[in-house]
Protein backbone atom coordinates (compact mmCIF):
# COMPACT_ATOMS: atom_id res chain seq x y z
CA UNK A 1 0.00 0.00 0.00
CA UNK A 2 2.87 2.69 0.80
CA UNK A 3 4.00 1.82 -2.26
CA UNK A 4 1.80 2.76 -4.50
CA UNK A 5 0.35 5.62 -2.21
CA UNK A 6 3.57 7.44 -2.05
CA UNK A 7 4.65 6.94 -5.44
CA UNK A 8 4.76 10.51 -7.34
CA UNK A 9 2.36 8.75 -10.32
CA UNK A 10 0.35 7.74 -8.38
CA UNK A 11 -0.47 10.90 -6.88
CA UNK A 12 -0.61 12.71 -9.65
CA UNK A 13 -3.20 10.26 -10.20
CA UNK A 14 -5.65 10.87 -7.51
CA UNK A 15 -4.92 14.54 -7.92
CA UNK A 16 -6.07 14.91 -11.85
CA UNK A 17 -9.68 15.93 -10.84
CA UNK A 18 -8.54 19.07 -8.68
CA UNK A 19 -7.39 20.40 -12.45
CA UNK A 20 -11.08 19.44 -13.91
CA UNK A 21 -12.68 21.07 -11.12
CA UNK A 22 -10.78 23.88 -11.43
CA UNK A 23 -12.13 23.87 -15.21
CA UNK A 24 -15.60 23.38 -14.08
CA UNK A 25 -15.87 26.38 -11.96
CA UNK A 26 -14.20 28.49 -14.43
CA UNK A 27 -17.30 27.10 -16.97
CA UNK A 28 -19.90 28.24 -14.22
CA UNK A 29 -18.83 31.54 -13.62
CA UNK A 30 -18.90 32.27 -17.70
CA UNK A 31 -22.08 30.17 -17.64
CA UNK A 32 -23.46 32.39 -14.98
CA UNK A 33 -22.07 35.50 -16.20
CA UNK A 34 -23.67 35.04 -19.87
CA UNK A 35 -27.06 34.23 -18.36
CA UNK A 36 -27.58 37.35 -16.54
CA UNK A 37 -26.74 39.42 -19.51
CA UNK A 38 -29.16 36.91 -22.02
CA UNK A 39 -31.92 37.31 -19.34
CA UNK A 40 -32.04 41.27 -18.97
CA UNK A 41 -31.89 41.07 -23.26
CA UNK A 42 -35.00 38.96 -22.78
CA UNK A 43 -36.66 40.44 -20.33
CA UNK A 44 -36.83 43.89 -22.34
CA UNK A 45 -38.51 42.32 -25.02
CA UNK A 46 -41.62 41.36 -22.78
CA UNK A 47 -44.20 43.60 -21.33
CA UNK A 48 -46.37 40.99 -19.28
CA UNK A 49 -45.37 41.71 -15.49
CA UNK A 50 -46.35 37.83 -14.28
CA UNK A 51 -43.73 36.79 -17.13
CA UNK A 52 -40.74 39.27 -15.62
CA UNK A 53 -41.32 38.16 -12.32
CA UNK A 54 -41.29 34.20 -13.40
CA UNK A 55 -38.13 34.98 -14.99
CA UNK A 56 -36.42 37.28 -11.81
CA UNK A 57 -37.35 34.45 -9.30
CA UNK A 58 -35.65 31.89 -12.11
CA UNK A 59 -32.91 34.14 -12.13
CA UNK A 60 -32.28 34.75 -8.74
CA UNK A 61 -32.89 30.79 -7.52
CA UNK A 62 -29.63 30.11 -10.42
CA UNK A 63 -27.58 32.63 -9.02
CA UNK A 64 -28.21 30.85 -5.19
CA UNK A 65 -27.17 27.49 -6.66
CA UNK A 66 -24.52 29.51 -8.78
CA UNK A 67 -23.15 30.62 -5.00
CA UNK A 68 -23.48 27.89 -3.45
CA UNK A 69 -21.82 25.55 -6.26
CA UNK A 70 -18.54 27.95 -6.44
CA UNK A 71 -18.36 27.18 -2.37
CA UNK A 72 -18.49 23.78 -3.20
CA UNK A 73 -15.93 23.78 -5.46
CA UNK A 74 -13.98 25.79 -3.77
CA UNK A 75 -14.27 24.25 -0.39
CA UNK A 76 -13.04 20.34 -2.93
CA UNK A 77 -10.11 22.16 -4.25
CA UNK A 78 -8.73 23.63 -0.81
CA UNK A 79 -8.84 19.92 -0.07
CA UNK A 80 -7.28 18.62 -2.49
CA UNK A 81 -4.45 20.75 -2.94
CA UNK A 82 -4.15 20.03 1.03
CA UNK A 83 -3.91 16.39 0.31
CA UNK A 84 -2.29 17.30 -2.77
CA UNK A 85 0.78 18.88 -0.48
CA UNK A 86 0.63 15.93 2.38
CA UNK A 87 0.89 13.39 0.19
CA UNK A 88 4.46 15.48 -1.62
CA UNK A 89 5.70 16.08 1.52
CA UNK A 90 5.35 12.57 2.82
CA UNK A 91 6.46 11.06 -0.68
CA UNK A 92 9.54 13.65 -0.09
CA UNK A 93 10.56 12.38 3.44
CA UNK A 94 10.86 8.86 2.85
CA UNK A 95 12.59 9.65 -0.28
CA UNK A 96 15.05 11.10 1.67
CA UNK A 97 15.03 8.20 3.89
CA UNK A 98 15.80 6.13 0.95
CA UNK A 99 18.45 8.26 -0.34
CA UNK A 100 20.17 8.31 3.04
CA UNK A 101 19.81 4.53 3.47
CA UNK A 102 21.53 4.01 0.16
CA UNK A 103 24.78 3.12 -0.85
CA UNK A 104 25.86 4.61 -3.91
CA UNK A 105 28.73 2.70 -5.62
CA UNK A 106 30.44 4.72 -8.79
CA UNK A 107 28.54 3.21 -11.41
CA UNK A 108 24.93 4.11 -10.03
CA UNK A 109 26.49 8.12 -9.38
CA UNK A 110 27.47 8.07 -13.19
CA UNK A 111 23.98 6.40 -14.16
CA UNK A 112 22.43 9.05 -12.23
CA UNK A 113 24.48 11.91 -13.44
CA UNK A 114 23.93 11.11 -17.10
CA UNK A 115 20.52 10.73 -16.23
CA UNK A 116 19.87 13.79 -14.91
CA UNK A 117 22.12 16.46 -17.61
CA UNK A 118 19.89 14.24 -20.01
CA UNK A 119 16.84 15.22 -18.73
CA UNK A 120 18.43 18.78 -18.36
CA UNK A 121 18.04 18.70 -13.97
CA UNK A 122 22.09 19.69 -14.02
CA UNK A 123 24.42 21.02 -15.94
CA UNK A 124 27.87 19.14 -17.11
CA UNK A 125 30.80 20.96 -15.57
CA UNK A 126 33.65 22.33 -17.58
CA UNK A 127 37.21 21.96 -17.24
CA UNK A 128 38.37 24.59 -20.22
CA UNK A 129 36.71 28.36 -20.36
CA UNK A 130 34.18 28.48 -23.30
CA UNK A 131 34.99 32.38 -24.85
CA UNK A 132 34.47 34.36 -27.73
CA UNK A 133 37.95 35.90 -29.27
CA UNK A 134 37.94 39.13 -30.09
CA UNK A 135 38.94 40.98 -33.24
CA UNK A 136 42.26 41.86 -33.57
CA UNK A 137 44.13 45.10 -34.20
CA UNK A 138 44.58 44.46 -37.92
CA UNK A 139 41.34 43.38 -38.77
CA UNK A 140 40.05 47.02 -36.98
CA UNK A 141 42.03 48.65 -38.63
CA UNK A 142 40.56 47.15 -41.94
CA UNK A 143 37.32 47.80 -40.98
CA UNK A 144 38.08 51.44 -38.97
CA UNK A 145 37.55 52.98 -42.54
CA UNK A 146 34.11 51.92 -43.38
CA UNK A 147 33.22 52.55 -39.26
CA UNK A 148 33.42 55.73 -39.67
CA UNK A 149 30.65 55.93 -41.98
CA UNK A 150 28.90 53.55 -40.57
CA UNK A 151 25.97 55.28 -38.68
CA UNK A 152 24.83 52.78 -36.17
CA UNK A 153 28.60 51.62 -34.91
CA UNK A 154 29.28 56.29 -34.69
CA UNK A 155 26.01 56.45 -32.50
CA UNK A 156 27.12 53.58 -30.29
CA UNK A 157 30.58 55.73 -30.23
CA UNK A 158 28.86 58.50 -28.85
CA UNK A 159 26.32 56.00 -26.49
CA UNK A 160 29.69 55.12 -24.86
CA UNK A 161 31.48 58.32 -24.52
CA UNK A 162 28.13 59.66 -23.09
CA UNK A 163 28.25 57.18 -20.12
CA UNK A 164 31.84 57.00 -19.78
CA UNK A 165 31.69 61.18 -18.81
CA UNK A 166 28.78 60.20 -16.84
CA UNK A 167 30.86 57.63 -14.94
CA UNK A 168 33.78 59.99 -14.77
CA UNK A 169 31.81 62.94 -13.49
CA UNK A 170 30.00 60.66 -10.64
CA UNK A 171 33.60 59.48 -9.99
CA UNK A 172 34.85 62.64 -9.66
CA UNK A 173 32.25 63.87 -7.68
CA UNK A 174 32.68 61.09 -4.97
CA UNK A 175 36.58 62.36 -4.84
CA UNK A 176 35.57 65.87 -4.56
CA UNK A 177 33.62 65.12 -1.12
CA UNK A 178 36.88 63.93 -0.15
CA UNK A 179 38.96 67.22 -0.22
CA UNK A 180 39.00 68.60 2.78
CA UNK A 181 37.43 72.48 2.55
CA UNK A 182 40.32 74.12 3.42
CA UNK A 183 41.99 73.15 0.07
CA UNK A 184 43.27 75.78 -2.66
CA UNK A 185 40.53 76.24 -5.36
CA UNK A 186 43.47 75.92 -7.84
CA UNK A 187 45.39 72.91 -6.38
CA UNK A 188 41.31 71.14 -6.76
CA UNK A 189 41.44 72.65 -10.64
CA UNK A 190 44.56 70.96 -10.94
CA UNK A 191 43.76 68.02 -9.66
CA UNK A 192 40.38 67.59 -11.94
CA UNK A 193 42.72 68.51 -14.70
CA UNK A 194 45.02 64.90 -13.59
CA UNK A 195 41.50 63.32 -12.85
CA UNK A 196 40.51 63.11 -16.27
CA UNK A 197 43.41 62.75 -17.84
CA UNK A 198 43.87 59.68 -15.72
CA UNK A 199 40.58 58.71 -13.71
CA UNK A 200 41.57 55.68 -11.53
CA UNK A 201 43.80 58.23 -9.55
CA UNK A 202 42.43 59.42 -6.61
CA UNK A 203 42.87 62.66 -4.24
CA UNK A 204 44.90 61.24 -1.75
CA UNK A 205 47.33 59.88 -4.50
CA UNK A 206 47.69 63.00 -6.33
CA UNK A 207 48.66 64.95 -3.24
CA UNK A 208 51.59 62.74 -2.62
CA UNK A 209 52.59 63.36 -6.71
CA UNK A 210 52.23 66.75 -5.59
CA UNK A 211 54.09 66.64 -2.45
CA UNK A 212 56.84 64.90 -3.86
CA UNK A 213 57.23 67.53 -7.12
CA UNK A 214 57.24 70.14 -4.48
CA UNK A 215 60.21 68.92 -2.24
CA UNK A 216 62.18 67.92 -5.38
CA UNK A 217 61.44 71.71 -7.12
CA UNK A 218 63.05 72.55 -3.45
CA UNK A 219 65.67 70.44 -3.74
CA UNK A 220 66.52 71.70 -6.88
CA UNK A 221 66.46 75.37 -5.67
CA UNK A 222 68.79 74.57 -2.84
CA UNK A 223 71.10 73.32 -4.84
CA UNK A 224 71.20 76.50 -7.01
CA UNK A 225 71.70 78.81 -3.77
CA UNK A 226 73.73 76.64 -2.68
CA UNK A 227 76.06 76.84 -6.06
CA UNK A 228 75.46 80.41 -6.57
CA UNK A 229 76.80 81.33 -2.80
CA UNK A 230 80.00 79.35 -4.13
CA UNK A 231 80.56 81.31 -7.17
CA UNK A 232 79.86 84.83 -5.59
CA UNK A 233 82.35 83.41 -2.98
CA UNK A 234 85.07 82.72 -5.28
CA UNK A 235 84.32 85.63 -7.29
CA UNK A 236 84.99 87.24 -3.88
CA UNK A 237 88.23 85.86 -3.79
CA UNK A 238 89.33 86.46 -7.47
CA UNK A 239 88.54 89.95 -6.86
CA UNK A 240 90.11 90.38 -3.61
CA UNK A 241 93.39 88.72 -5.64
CA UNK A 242 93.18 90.87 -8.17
CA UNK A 243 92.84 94.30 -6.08
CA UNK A 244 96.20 92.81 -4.44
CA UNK A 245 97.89 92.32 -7.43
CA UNK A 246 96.74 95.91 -8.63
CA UNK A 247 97.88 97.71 -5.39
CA UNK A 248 101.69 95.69 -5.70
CA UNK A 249 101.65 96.83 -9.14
CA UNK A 250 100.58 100.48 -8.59
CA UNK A 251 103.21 99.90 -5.42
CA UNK A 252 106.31 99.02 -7.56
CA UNK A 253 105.49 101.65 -10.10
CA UNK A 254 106.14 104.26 -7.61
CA UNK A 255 108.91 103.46 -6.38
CA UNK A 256 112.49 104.61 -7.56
CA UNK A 257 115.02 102.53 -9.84
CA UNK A 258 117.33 102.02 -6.71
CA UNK A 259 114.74 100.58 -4.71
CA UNK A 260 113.27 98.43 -8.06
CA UNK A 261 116.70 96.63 -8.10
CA UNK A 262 117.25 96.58 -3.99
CA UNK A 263 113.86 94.43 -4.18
CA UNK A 264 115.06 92.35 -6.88
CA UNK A 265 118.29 91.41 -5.39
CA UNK A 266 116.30 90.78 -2.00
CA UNK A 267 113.86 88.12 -4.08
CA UNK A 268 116.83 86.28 -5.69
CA UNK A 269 118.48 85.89 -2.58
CA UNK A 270 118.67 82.33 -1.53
CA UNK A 271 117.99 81.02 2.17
CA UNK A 272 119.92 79.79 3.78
CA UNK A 273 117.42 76.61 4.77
CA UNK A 274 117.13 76.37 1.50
CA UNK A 275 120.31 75.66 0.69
CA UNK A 276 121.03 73.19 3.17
CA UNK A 277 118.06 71.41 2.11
CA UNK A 278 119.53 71.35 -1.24
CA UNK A 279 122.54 70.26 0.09
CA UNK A 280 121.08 67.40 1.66
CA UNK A 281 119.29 66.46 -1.47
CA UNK A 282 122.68 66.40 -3.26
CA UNK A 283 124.36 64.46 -0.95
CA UNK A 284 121.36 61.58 -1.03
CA UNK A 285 122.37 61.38 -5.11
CA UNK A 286 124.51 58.61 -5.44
CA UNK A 287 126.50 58.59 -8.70
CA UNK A 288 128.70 55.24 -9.73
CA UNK A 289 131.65 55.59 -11.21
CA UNK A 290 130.66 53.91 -14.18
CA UNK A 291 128.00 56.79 -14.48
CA UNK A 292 130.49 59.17 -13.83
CA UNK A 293 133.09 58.05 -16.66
CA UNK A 294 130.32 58.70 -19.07
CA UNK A 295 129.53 61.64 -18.27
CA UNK A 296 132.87 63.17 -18.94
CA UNK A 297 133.45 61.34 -21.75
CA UNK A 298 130.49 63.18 -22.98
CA UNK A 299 132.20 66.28 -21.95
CA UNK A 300 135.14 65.63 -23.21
CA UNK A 301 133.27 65.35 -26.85
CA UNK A 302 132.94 69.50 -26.79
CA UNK A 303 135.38 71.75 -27.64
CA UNK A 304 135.89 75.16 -26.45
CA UNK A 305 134.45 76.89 -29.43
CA UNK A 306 131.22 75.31 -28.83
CA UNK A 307 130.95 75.95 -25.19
CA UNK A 308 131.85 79.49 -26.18
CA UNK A 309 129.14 79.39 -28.84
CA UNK A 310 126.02 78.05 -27.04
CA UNK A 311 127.01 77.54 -23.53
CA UNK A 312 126.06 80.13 -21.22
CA UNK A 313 128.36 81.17 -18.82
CA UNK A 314 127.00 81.66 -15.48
CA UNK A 315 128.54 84.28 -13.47
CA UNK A 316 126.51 84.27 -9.94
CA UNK A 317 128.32 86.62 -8.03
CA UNK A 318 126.82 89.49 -10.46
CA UNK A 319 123.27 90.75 -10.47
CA UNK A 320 121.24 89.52 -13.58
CA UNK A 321 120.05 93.36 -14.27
CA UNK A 322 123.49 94.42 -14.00
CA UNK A 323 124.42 92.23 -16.73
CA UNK A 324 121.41 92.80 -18.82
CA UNK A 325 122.65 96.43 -18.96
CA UNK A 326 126.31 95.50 -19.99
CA UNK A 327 124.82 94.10 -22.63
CA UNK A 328 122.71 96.70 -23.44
CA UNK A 329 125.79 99.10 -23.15
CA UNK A 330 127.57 97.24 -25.49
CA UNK A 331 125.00 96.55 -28.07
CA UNK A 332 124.55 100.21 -28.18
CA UNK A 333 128.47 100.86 -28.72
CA UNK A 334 128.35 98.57 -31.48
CA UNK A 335 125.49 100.40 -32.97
CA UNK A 336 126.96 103.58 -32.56
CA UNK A 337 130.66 101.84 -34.30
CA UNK A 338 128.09 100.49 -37.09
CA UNK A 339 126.59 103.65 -37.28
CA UNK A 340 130.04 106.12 -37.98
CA UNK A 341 130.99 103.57 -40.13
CA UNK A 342 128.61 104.21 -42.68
CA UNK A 343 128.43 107.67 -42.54
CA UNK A 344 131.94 107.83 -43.18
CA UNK A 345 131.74 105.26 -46.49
């Protein structure tokens, strides 16, 4: 008996007549419905008063059974569907008594899977992405030509630009009530300006561009003082130099010959530290006598006319300006010997 009681056939089964009582009232109400209008049609056409009333009592004993037929009905289909619902749920729980009683080896799990994306309950799963490639950059550019005089794919063009300001602008908007109030109307400008050049950055980003720009532009600047105060300063210095060099030169312009040559002599003057360090150099050189022998062999090579010729003799106990005015002296005399000569011829 629990069998075929709870078996989903066999309720739809005992079920079926809730649908053709369903159908049956929908019939009496239209049945009903026309009636009254045929009637009052009727009724207009007769004039005998016992007739009308015949025909309103008629009238008024259908609509009663009318009433009380649709309360019927009504009253069978509420129980129905009520036993209608019992009998699912029941059918439902020891279906899942079944189910949870069973053991399910592999095969009956693959019967019941095929089964069931057959009769379209499940879907298959995938293991690869199912997707639609999209159309290269060479093929666009074919096609960009004839796009552009293509009506429908321009007023799509401007369908999209329209909502991508609109998206921009509410964007923009939401990173505007973000600025605090005591921000610079023209650091905001700027920053709208970034905005929609670039819209995924945001307020808080663009002051740290900012911030960084700024301390590098300062930076920078420092750097400039910084090599400007080192030019003035060595500017400083040349100048300071210079104005030294100028007052020794306007210095030794006024003084006299005699005290031009006393300097001099003072300048060449050796120290005598000097010449002890020299000493000591001299006496570190170590010459072999190997070394030695060739060097006056070299010597010996010259004669006198070419040491007279090109070597200079030094004299160091004279002063080099009283020398340079022998020579002057003589030069001159020569000159002056030149000079009568030719006269004379």
């Amino acid at each position: 008996m629990e069998k075929h009681l709870f078996n989903l056939e066999k309720i739809k089964d005992l079920t079926s007549p809730v649908d053709t009582l369903q159908a049956n009232l929908f019939q009496l109400t239209e049945i009903s419905s026309k009636a009254e209008y045929y009637t009052q049609s009727i009724v207009q056409q007769f004039t005998d008063k016992d007739f009308k009333l015949q025909i309103n009592t008629l009238t008024n004993l259908i609509n009663k059974v009318k009433i009380k037929l649709e309360n019927i009905s009504k009253d069978n289909i509420k129980c129905f569907l009520g036993f209608q619902e019992a009998l699912i749920k029941k059918y439902k729980e020891t279906y899942l008594k079944k189910l949870k009683k069973l053991t399910l080896n592999t095969e009956n799990l693959s019967k019941i899977g095929l089964s069931l994306i057959e009769n379209k309950n499940i879907s298959k799963t995938l293991n690869e992405i199912s997707y639609i490639p999209s159309i290269e950059v060479n093929q666009w550019i074919e096609i960009l030509d004839s796009l552009k005089q293509n009506t429908i794919f321009l007023r799509f063009v401007k369908r999209i630009q329209h909502h991508y300001n609109v998206i921009v602008n509410d964007r923009l908007q939401v990173e505007f009530s973000k600025i605090p109030q005591d921000t610079d109307l023209s650091h905001i400008k700027n920053f709208e300006k970034a905005f929609r050049e670039d819209p995924i950055i945001s307020f808080k980003e663009f002051q740290q561009i900012a911030d960084n720009e700024l301390s590098q532009q300062e930076l920078k600047r420092k750097k400039q003082i910084v090599s400007k105060v080192r030019e003035r300063e060595e500017f400083e210095k040349l100048k300071k130099k210079q104005n030294e060099q100028k007052e020794t030169y306007e210095d030794y312009l006024k003084l006299s010959n005699r005290e031009f040559e006393r300097r001099i002599r003072k300048q060449s003057r050796v120290k005598l530290n000097e010449i002890t360090k020299k000493d000591v150099e001299e006496k570190k050189i170590e010459i072999s006598e190997e070394i030695s022998e060739k060097i006056e062999k070299f010597k010996s090579k010259f004669n006198k006319s070419f040491e007279e010729k090109y070597l200079i003799k030094e004299d160091e106990e004279k002063n080099p300006l009283d020398l340079i005015r022998e020579r002057k002296s003589k030069k001159d005399k020569e000159y002056k010997h030149f000079k009568d000569h030719f006269k004379k011829n």
